[in-house]
N, C-alpha and C. Protein backbone atom coordinates (compact mmCIF):
# COMPACT_ATOMS: atom_id res chain seq x y z
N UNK A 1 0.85 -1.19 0.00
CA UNK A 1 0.00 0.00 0.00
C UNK A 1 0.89 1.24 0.00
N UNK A 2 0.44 2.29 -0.67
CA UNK A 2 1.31 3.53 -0.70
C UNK A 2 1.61 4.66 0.24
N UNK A 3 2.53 5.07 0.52
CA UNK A 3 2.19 6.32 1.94
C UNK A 3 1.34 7.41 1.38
N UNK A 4 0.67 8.04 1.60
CA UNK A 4 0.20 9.55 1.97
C UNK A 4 1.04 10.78 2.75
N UNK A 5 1.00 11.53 2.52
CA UNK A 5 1.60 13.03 3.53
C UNK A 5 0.53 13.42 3.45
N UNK A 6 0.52 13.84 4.89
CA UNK A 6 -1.15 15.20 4.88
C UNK A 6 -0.18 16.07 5.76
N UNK A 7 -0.01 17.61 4.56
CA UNK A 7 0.51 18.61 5.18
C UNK A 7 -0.14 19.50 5.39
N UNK A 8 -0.14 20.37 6.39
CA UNK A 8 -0.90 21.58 6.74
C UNK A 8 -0.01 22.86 5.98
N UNK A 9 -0.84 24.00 5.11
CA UNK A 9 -0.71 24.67 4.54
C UNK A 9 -1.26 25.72 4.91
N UNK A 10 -1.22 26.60 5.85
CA UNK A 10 -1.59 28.14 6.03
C UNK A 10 -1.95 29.65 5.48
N UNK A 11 -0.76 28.78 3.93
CA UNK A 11 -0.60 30.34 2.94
C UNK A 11 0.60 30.70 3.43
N UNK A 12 1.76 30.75 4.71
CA UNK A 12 2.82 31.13 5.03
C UNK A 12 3.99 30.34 5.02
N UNK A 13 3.15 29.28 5.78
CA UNK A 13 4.40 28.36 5.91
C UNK A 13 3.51 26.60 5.69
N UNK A 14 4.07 25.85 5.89
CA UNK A 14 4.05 24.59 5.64
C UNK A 14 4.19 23.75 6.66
N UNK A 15 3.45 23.04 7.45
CA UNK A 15 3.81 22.40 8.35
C UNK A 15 3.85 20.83 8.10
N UNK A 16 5.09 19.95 7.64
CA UNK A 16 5.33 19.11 7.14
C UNK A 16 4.75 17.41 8.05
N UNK A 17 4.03 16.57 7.15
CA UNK A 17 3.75 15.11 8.03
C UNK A 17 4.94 14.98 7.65
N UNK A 18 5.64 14.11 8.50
CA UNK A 18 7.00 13.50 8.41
C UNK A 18 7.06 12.34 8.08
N UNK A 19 6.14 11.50 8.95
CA UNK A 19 5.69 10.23 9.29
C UNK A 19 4.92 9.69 8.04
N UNK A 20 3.65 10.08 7.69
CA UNK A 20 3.05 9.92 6.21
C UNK A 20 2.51 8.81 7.33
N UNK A 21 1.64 8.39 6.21
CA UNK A 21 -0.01 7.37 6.66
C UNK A 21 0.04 6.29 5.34
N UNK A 22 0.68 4.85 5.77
CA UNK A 22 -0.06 4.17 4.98
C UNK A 22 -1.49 3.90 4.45
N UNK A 23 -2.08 4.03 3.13
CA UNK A 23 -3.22 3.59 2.98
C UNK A 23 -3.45 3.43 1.33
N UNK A 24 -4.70 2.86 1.56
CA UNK A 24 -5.03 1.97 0.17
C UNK A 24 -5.39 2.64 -1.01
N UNK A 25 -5.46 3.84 -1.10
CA UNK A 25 -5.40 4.69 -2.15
C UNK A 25 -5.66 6.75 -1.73
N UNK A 26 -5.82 7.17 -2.69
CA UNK A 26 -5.87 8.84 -2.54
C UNK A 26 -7.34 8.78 -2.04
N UNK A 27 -8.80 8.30 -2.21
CA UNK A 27 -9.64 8.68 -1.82
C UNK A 27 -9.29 8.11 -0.19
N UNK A 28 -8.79 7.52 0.14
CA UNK A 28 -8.61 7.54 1.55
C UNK A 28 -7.84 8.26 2.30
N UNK A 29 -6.74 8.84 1.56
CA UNK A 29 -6.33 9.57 2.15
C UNK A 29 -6.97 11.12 2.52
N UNK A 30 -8.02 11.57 1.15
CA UNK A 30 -8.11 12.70 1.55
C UNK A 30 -9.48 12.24 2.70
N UNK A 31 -10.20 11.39 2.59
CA UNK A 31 -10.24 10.95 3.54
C UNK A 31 -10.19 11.12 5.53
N UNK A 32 -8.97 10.87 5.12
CA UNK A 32 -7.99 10.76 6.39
C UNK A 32 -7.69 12.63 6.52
N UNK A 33 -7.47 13.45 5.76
CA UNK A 33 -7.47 14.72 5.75
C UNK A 33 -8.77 15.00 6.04
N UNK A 34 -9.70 14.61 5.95
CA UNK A 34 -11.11 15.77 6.15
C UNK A 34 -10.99 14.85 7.44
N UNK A 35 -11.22 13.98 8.08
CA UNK A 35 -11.44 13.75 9.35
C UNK A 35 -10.26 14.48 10.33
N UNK A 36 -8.86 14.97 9.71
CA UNK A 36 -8.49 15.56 10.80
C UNK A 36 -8.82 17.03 10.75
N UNK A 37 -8.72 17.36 9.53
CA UNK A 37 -9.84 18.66 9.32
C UNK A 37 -10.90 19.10 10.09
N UNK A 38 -11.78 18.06 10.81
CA UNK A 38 -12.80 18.15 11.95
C UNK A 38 -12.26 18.18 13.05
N UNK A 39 -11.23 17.45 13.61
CA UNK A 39 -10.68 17.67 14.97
C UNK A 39 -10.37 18.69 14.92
N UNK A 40 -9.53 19.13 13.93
CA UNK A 40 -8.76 20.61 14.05
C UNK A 40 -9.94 21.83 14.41
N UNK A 41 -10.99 21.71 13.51
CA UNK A 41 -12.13 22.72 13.86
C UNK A 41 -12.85 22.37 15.03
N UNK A 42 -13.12 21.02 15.52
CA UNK A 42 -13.52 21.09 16.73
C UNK A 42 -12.54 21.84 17.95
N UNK A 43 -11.33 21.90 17.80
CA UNK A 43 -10.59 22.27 18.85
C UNK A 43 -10.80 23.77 18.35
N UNK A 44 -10.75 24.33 17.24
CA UNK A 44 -10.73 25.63 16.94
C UNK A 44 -11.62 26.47 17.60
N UNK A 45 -13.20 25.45 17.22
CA UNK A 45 -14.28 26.06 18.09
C UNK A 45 -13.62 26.34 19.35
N UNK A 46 -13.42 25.16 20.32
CA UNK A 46 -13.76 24.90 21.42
C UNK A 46 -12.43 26.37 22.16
N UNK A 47 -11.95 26.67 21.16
CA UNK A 47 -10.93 28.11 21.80
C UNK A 47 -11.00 28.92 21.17
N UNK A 48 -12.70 28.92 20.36
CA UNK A 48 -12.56 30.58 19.70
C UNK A 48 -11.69 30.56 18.92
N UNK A 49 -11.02 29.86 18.19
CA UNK A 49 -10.30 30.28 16.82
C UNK A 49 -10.54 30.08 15.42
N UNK A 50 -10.12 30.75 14.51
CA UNK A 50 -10.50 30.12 13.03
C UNK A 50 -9.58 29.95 12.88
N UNK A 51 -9.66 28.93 12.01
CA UNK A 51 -8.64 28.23 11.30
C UNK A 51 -8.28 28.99 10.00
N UNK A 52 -8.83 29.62 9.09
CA UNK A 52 -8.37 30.56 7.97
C UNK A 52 -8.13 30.19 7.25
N UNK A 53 -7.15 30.17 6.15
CA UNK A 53 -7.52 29.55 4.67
C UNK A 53 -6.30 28.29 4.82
N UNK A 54 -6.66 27.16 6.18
CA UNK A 54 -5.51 26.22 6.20
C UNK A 54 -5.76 25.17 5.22
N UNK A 55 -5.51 24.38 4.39
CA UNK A 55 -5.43 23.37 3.82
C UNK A 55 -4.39 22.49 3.99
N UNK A 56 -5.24 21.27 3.92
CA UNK A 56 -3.94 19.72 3.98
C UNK A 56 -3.71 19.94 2.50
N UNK A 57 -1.98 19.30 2.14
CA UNK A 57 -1.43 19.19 1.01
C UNK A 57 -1.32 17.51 0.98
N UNK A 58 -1.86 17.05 0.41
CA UNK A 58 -1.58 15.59 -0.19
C UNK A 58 -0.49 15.12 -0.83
N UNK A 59 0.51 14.73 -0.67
CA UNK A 59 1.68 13.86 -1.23
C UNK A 59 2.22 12.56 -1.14
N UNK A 60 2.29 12.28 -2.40
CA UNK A 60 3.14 10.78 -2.15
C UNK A 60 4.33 10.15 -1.63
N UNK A 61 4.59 9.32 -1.74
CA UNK A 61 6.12 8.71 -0.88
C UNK A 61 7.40 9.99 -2.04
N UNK A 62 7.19 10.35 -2.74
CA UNK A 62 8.01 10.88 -3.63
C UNK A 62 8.29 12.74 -3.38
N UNK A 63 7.55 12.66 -2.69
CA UNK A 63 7.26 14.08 -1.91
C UNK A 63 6.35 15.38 -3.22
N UNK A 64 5.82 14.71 -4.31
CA UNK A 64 4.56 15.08 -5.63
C UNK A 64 3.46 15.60 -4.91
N UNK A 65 2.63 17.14 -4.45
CA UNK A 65 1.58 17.45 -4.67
C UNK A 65 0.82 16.75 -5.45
N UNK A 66 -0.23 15.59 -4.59
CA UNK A 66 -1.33 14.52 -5.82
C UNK A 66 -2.58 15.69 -5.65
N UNK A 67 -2.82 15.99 -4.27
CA UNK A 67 -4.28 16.79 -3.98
C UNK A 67 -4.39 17.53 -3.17
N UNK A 68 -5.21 18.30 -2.37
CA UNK A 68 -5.21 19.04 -1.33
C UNK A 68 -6.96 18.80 -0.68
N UNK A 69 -6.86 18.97 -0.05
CA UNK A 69 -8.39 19.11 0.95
C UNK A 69 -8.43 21.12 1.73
N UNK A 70 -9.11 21.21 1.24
CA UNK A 70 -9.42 22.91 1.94
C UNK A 70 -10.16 22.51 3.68
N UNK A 71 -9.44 23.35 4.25
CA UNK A 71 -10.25 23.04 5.87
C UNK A 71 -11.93 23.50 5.61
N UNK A 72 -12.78 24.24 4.90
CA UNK A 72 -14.07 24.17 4.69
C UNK A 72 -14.14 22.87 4.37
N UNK A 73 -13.86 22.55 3.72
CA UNK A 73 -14.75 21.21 2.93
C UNK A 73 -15.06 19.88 4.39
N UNK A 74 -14.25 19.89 5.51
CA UNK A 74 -14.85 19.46 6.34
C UNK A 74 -15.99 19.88 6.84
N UNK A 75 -16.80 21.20 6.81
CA UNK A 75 -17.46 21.65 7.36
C UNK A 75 -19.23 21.09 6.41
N UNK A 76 -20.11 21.28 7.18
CA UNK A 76 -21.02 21.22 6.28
C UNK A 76 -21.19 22.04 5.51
N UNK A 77 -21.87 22.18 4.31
CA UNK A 77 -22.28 23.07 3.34
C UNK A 77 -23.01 24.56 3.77
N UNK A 78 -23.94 23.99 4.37
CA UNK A 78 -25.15 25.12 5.19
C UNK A 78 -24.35 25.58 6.18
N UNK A 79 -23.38 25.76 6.57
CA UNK A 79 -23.03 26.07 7.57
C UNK A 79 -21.59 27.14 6.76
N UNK A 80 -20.99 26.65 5.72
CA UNK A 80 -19.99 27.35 5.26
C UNK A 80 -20.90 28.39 4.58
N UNK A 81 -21.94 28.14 4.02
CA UNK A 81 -22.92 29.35 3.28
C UNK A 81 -22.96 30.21 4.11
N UNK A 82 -23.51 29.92 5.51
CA UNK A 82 -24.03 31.16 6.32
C UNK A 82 -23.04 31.88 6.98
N UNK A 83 -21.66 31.12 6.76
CA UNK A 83 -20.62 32.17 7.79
C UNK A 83 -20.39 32.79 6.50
N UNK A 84 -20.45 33.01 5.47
CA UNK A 84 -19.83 33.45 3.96
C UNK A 84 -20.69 34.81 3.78
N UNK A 85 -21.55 34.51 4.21
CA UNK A 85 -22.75 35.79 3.85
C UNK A 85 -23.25 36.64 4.75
């Protein structure tokens, strides 16, 4: 099975997986990115913070940008509408 990197992307800096996540293909990995995508916003809530335009960067064992996950896209739909407007 292939590794994954899920990196956190801020817009400034890069905060690198080191470790990477075996798994059985890219839909699992991003996957594996939107579920930490929710912890991250649950903790965000839970101290009053936004998270801002962070995105996971998806990469292979080769260190290749395959995909990215935007921290909205964990969120529900109706819920990213109404903070937008």
């Amino acid at each position: 099975m292939p590794r994954f990197f899920l990196h956190i992307d801020n817009g400034f800096q890069c905060i690198e997986d080191e470790e990477g996540s075996v798994l059985p293909d890219l839909a699992a990995a991003r996957n594996e990115a939107l579920t930490s995508a929710r912890q991250l916003w649950a903790a965000a809530i839970l101290q009053q913070r936004d998270l801002g335009r962070r995105r996971f960067v998806i990469s292979d064992a080769d260190g290749v940008e395959i995909d990215s996950v935007e921290m909205d896209e964990a969120l529900p739909s109706n819920l990213v509408e109404r903070l937008r407007s």
